[in-house]
Protein backbone atom coordinates (compact mmCIF):
# COMPACT_ATOMS: atom_id res chain seq x y z
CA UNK A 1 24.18 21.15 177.31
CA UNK A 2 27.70 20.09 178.44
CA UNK A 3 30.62 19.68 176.35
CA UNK A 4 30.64 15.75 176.99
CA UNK A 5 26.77 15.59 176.32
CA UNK A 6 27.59 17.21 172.71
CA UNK A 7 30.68 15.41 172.02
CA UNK A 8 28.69 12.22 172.71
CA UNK A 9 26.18 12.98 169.78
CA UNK A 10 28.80 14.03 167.74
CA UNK A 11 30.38 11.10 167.67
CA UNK A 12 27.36 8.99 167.38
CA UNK A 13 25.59 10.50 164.45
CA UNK A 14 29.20 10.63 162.67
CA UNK A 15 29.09 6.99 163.05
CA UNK A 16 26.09 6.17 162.22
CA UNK A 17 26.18 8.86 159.14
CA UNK A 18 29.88 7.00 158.29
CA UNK A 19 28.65 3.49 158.33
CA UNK A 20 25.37 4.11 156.54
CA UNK A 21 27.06 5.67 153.32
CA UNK A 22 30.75 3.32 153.60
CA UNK A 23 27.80 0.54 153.13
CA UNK A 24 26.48 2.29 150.09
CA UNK A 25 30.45 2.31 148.67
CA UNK A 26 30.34 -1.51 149.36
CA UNK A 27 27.42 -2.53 147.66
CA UNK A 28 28.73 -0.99 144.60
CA UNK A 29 32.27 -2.59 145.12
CA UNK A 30 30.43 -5.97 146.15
CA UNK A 31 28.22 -5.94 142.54
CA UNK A 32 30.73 -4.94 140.79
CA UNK A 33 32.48 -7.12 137.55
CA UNK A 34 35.32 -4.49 137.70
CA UNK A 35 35.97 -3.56 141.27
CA UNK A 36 38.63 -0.45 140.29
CA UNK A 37 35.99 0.49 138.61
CA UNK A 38 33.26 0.18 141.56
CA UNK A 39 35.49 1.99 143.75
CA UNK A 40 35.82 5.11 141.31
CA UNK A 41 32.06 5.06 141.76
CA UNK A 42 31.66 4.69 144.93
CA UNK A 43 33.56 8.03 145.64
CA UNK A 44 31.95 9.58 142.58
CA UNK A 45 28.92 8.55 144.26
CA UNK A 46 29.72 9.87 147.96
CA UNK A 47 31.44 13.19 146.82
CA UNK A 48 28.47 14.19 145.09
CA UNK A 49 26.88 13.60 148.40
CA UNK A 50 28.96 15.41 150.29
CA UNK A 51 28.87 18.42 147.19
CA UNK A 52 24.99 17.86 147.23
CA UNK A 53 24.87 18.53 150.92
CA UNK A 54 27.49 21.09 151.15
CA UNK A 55 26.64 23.89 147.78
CA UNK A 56 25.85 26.80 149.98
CA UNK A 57 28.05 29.58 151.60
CA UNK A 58 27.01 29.10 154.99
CA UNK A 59 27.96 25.46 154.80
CA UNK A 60 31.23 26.51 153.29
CA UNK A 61 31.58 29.06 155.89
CA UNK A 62 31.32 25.88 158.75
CA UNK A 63 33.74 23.43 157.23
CA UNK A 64 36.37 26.26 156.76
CA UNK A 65 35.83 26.93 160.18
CA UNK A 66 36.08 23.54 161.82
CA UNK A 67 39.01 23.12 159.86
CA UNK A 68 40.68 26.25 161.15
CA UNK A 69 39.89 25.17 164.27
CA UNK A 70 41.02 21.80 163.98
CA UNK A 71 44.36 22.95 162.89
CA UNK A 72 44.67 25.85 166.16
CA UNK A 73 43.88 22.42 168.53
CA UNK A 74 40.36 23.45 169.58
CA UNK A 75 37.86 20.53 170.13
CA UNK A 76 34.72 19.80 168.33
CA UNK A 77 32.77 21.43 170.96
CA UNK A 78 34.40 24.73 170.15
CA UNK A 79 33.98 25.11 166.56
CA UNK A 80 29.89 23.73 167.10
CA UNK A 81 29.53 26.67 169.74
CA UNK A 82 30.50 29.11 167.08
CA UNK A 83 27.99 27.90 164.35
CA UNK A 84 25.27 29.96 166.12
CA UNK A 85 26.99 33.37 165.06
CA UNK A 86 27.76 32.02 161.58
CA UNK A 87 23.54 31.02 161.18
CA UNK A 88 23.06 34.69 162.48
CA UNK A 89 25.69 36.50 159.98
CA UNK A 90 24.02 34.25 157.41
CA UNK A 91 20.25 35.42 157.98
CA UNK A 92 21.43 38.89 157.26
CA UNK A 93 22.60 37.87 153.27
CA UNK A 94 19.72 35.51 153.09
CA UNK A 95 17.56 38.42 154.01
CA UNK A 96 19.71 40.66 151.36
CA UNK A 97 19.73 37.81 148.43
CA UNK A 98 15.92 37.74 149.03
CA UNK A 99 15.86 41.48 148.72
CA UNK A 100 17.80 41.24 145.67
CA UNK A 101 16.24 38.62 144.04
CA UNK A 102 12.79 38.99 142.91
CA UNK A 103 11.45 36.40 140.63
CA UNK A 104 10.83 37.43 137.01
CA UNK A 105 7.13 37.49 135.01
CA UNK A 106 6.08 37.74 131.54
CA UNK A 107 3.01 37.28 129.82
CA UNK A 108 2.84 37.02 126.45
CA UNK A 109 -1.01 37.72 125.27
CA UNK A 110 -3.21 36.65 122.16
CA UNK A 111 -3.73 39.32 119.27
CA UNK A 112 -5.57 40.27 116.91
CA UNK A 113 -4.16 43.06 114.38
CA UNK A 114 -1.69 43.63 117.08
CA UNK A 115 -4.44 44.23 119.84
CA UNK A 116 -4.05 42.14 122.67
CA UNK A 117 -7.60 40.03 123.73
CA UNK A 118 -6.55 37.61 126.05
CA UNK A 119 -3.30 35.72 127.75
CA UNK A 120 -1.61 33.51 125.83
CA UNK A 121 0.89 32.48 128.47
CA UNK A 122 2.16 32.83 131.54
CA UNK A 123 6.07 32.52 132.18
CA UNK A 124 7.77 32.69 135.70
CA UNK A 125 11.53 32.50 136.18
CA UNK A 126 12.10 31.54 139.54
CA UNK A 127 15.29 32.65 141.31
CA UNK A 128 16.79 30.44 143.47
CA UNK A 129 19.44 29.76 145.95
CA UNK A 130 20.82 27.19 147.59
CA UNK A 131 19.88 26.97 151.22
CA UNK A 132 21.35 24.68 154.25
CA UNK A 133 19.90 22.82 156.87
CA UNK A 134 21.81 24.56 159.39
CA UNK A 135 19.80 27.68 159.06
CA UNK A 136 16.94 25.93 160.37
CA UNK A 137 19.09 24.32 163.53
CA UNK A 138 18.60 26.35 166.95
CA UNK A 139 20.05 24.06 169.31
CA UNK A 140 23.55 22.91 170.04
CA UNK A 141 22.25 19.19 169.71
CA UNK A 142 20.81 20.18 166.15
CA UNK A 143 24.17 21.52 165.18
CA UNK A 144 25.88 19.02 166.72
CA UNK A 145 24.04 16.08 164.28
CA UNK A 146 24.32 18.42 161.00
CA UNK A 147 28.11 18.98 161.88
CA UNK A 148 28.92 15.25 162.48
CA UNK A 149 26.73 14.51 159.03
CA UNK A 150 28.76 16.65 156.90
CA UNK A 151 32.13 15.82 158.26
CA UNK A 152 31.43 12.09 157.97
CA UNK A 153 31.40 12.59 154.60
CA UNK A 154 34.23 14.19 153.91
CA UNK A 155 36.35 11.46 156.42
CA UNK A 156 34.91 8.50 154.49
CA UNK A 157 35.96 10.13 150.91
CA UNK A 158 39.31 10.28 152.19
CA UNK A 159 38.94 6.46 153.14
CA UNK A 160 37.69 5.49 149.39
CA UNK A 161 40.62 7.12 148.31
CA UNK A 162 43.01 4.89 150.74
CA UNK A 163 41.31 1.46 149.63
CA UNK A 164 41.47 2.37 146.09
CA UNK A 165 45.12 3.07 146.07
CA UNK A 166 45.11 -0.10 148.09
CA UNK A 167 43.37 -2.11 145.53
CA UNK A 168 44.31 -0.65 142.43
CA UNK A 169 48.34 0.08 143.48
CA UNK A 170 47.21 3.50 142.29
CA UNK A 171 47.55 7.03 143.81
CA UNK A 172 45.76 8.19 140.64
CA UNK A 173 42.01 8.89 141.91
CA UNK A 174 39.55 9.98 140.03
CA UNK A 175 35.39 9.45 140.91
CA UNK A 176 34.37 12.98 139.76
CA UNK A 177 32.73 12.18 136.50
CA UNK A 178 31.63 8.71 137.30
CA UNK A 179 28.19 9.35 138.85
CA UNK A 180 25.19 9.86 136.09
CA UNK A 181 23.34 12.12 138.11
CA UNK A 182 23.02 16.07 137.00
CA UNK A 183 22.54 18.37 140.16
CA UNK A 184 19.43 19.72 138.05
CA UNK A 185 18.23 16.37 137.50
CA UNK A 186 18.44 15.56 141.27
CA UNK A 187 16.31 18.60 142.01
CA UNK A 188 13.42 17.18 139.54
CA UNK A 189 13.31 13.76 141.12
CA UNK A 190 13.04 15.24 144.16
CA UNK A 191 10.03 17.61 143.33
CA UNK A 192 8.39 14.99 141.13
CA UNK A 193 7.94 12.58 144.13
CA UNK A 194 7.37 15.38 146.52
CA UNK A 195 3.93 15.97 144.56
CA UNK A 196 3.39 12.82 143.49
CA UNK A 197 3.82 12.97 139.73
CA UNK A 198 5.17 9.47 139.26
CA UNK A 199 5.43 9.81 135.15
CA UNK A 200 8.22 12.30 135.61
CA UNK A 201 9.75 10.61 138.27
CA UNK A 202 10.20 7.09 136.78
CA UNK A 203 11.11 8.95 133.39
CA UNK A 204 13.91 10.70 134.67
CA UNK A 205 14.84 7.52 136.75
CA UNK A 206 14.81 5.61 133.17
CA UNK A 207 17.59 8.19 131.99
CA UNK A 208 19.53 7.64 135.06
CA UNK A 209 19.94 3.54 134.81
CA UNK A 210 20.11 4.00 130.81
CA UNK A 211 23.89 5.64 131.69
CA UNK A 212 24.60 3.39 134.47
CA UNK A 213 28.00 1.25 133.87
CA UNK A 214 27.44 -2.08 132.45
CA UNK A 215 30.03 -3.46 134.36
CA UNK A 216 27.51 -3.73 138.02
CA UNK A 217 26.17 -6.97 138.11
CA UNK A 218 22.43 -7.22 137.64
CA UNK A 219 20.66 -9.00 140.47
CA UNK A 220 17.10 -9.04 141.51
CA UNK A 221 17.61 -6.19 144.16
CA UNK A 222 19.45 -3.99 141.69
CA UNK A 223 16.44 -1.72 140.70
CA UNK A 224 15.35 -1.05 144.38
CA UNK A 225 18.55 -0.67 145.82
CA UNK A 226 19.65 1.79 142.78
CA UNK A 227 16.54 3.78 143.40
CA UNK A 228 17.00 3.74 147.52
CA UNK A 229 20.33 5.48 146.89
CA UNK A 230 18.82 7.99 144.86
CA UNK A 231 16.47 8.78 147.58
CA UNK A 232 18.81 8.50 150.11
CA UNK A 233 20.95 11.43 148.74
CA UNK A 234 17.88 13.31 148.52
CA UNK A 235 17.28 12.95 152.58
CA UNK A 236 14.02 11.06 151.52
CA UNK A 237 12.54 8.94 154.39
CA UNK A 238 12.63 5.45 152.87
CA UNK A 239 12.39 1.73 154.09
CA UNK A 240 13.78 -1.46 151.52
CA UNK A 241 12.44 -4.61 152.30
CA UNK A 242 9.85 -3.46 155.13
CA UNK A 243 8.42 -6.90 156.56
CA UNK A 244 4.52 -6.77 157.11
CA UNK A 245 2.95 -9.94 158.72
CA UNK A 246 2.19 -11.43 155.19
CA UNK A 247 4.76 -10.32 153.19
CA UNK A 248 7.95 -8.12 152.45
CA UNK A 249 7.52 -4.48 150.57
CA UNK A 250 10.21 -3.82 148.53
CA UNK A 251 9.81 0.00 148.85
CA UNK A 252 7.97 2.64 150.95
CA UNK A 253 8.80 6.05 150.59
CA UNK A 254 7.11 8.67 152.60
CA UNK A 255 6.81 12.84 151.67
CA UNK A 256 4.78 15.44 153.39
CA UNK A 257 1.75 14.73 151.79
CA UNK A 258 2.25 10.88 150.56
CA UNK A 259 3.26 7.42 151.41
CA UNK A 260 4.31 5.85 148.18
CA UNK A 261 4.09 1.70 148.47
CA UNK A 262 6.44 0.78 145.75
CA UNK A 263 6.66 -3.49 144.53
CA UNK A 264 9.44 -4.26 141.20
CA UNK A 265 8.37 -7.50 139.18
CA UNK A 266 10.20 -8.51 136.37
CA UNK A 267 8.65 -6.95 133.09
CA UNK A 268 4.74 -6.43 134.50
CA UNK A 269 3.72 -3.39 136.56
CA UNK A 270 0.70 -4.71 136.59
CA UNK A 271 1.36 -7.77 138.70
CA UNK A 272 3.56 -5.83 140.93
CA UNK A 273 0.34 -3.64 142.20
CA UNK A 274 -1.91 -6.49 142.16
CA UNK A 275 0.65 -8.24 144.75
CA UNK A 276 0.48 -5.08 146.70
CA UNK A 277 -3.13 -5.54 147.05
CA UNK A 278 -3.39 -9.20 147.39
CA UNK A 279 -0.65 -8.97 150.58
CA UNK A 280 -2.53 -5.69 152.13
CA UNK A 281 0.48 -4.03 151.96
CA UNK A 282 -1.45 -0.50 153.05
CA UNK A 283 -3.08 -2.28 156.00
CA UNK A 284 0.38 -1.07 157.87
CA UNK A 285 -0.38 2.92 157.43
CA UNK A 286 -4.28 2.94 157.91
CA UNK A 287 -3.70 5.30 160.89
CA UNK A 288 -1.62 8.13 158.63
CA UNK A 289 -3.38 11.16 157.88
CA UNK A 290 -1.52 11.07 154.37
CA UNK A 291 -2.67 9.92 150.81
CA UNK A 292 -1.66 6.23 150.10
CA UNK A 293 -0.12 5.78 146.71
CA UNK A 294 0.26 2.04 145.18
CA UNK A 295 2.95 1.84 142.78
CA UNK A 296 3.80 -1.74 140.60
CA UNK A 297 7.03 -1.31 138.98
CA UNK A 298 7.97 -3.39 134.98
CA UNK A 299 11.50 -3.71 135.31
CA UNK A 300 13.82 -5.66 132.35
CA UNK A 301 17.01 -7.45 133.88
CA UNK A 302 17.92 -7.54 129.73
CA UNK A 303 17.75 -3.89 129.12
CA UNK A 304 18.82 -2.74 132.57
CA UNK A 305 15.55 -0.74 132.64
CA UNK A 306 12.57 0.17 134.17
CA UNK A 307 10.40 -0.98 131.49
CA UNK A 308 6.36 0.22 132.84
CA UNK A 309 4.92 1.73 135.92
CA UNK A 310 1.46 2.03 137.08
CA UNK A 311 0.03 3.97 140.10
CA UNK A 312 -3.14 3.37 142.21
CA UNK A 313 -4.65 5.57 145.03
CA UNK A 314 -5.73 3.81 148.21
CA UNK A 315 -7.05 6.61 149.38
């Protein structure tokens, strides 16, 4: 690939990455009663995307890099052409870590007069670390899209930062503490959907609008939009307001293994699924090969809650 063929999709996915999440900063700042306050967020909001994205060494590794780089008067081209070696230097701790890193197992067993009989439990500490979705990438156009993603992010922070001190006559800026959203609490929304258990998911999405500010303005798209940004900073593939030839979906969300069909009625779950069925929502996916979940959503404009969920397999 030539260098203008990779500096095209650089700069295409960085726009496309830049407007996407600068949108996300808007609707907040749009909603908002207390727009110095929306703007905080927004950043809170978008730096936590940009630390969610960018937690692991190798990712470190890059951004130091193209900044070095940047700074010596090299192009983009240049510092994407060097990622290869970094991936490779990379595998080699990954491959030590691993190595390194076993995870831990204890059983703890039933007994009588001290004589064990049978297993009482079974307890597995898993150790982790945080990987990157470069070490997956093996072509320059790969690298190209990931680099343009991250770096996106970090322009548009910078940006926030401008308008706020615009706005607020500030150079003050804060955003760090403003989002309600744990990293560890990220990670379990993001396995609870992945295998489909919807109790945990909509609990921990009840803690997450039960600290939300209540200075945003509560309008009929609030619960939706709340929970597509959520999803979004997850890199969940996720359509708001899909059109069908009867009807609009609020919410489709689609894993590995599931499609999740999601409808939010005021208070009643239970009308929200029937509404699903009555419009034939599903009719759209017949020709997947993955399991079609119906979900109604309760939600309380009051409260500022999801109030009841209910879940129904298609098939």
């Amino acid at each position: 690939m030539n260098d203008q063929e990779l500096i095209n999709i650089y700069e295409t996915t960085y726009k496309e990455e830049f407007d996407k999440h600068f949108q996300i900063a808007n609707t907040f700042y749009d909603n908002a009663r207390d727009k110095k306050y929306a703007i905080e967020m927004g950043l809170g909001i978008i730096g936590f995307l940009f630390a969610f994205r960018n937690s692991s060494e190798l990712e470190k590794k890059i951004m130091k890099n193209y900044d070095h780089c940047y700074k010596l008067g090299c192009t983009v081209v240049d510092t994407i052409r060097v990622i290869p070696s970094l991936i490779e230097q990379n595998k080699v701790r990954v491959d030590e870590w691993n190595t390194n890193h076993k995870n831990d197992i204890s059983i703890k067993f039933k007994k009588i007069l001290g004589i064990p009989y049978g297993i009482r439990q079974i307890n597995i500490k898993r150790n982790m670390r945080t990987g990157s979705p470069f070490e997956s990438l093996t072509t320059e156009k790969g690298i190209a899209k990931e680099l343009a993603r991250q770096r996106a992010i970090v322009d548009l922070i910078a940006q926030l930062k401008l308008k706020y001190i615009e706005i607020d006559g500030s150079s003050e800026i804060n955003g760090n503490n403003l989002l309600p959203i744990k990293f560890e609490k990220l990670t379990n929304l993001k396995k609870a959907l992945s295998v489909n258990d919807l109790n945990k998911f909509f609990k921990l999405i009840q803690s997450v609008f039960a600290s939300m500010s209540y200075g945003m303005k509560i309008t009929e798209g609030y619960f939706h939009s709340h929970i597509h940004l959520l999803l979004t900073l997850l890199d969940f593939k996720i359509e708001s307001e899909l059109e069908t030839n009867i009807g609009r979906i609020d919410s489709v969300i689609e894993t590995d293994n599931y499609i999740h069909i999601i409808e939010f009625k005021q208070n009643d779950s239970s009308i929200a699924i029937e509404q699903i069925k009555q419009k034939k929502y599903y009719q759209k996916y017949f020709t997947t090969k993955k399991k079609i979940i119906l979900v109604g959503v309760g939600v309380d404009k009051n409260e500022r809650n999801i109030l009841n969920w209910q879940m129904q397999s298609y098939k």
